[in-house]
Protein backbone atom coordinates (compact mmCIF):
# COMPACT_ATOMS: atom_id res chain seq x y z
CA UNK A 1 -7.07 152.58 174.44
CA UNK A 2 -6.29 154.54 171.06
CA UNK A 3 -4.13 153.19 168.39
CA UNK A 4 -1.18 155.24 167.83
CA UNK A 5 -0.87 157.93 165.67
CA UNK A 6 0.30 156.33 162.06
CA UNK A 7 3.37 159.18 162.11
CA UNK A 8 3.89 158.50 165.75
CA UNK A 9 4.26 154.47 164.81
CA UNK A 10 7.58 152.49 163.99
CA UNK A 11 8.85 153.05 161.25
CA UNK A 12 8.64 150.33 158.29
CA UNK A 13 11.57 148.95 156.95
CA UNK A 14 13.33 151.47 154.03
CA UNK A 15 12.57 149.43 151.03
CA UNK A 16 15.38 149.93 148.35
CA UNK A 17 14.41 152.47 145.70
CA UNK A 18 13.54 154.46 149.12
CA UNK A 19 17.32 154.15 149.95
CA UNK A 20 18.90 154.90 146.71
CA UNK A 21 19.67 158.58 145.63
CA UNK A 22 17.92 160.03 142.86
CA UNK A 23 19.60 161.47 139.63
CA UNK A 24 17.88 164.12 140.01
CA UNK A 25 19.55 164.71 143.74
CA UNK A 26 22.81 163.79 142.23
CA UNK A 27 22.88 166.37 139.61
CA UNK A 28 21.92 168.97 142.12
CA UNK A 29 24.66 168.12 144.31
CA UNK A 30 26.92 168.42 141.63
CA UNK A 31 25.59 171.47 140.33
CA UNK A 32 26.06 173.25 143.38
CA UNK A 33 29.64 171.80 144.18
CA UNK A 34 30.64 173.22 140.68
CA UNK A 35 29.30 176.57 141.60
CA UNK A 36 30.96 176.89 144.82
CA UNK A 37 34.18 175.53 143.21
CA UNK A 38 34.16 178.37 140.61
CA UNK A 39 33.98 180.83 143.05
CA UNK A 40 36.95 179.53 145.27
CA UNK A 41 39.38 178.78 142.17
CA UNK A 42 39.69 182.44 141.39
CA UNK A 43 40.93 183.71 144.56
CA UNK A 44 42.90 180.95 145.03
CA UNK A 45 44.75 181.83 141.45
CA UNK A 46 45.35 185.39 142.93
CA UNK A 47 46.43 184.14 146.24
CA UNK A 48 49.94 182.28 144.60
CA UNK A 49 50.20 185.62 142.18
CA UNK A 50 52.51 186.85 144.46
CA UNK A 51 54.72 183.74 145.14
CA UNK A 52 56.94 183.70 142.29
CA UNK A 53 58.03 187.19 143.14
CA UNK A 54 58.53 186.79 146.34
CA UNK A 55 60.38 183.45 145.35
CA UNK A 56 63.13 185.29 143.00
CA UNK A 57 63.71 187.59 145.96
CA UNK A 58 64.48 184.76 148.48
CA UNK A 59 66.84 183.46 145.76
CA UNK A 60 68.52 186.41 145.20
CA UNK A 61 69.31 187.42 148.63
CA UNK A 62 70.83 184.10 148.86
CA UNK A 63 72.94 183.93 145.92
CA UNK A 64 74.34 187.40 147.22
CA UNK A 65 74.89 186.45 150.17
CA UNK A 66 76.79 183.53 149.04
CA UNK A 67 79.09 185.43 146.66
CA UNK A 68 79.65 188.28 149.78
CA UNK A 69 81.11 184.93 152.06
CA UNK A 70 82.73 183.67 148.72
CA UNK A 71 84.97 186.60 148.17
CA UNK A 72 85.05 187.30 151.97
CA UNK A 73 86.66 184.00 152.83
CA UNK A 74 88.52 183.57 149.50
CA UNK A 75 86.71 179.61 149.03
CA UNK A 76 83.70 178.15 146.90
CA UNK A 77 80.62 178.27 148.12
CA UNK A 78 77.73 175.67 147.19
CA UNK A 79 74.15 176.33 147.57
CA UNK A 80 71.95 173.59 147.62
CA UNK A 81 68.07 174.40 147.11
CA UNK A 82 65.48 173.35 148.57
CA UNK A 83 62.63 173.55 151.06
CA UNK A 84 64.59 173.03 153.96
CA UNK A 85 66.43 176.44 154.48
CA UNK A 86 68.02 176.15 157.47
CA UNK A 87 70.08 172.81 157.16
């Protein structure tokens, strides 16, 4: 009978500097997580552009809503904000 092939065989027990990541794997990780994060960042920024705008116009159409039911109904009227609209 043949011994085994030596790449076929168990493997030997990792020894530790085996285990351990290099710097040099490290820094490329990091590398390329900084490069992918500079390209997301960006669109992200333009993405929540808009938002402000679109804000002021929720807040307006509220507050003139709120004066249209104030002088309708002849009472005071008190707007609460917040991200719960429809309590």
């Amino acid at each position: 009978m043949t011994p085994p092939h030596p790449d076929l065989a168990a493997p030997a027990a990792p020894d530790r500097a085996r285990r351990a990541f290099t710097l040099v794997e490290i820094l490329v990780v990091v590398v390329v997580m900084a490069i992918l994060a500079s390209l997301v960042v960006p669109s992200l920024a333009n993405a929540t552009a808009p938002l402000p705008r679109a804000l002021s116009d929720l807040l307006e159409a509220d507050f003139r809503r709120a004066r249209v039911e104030s002088i309708g109904t002849v009472r005071e009227i008190h707007m609460v904000a917040g991200a719960d609209r429809d309590r």
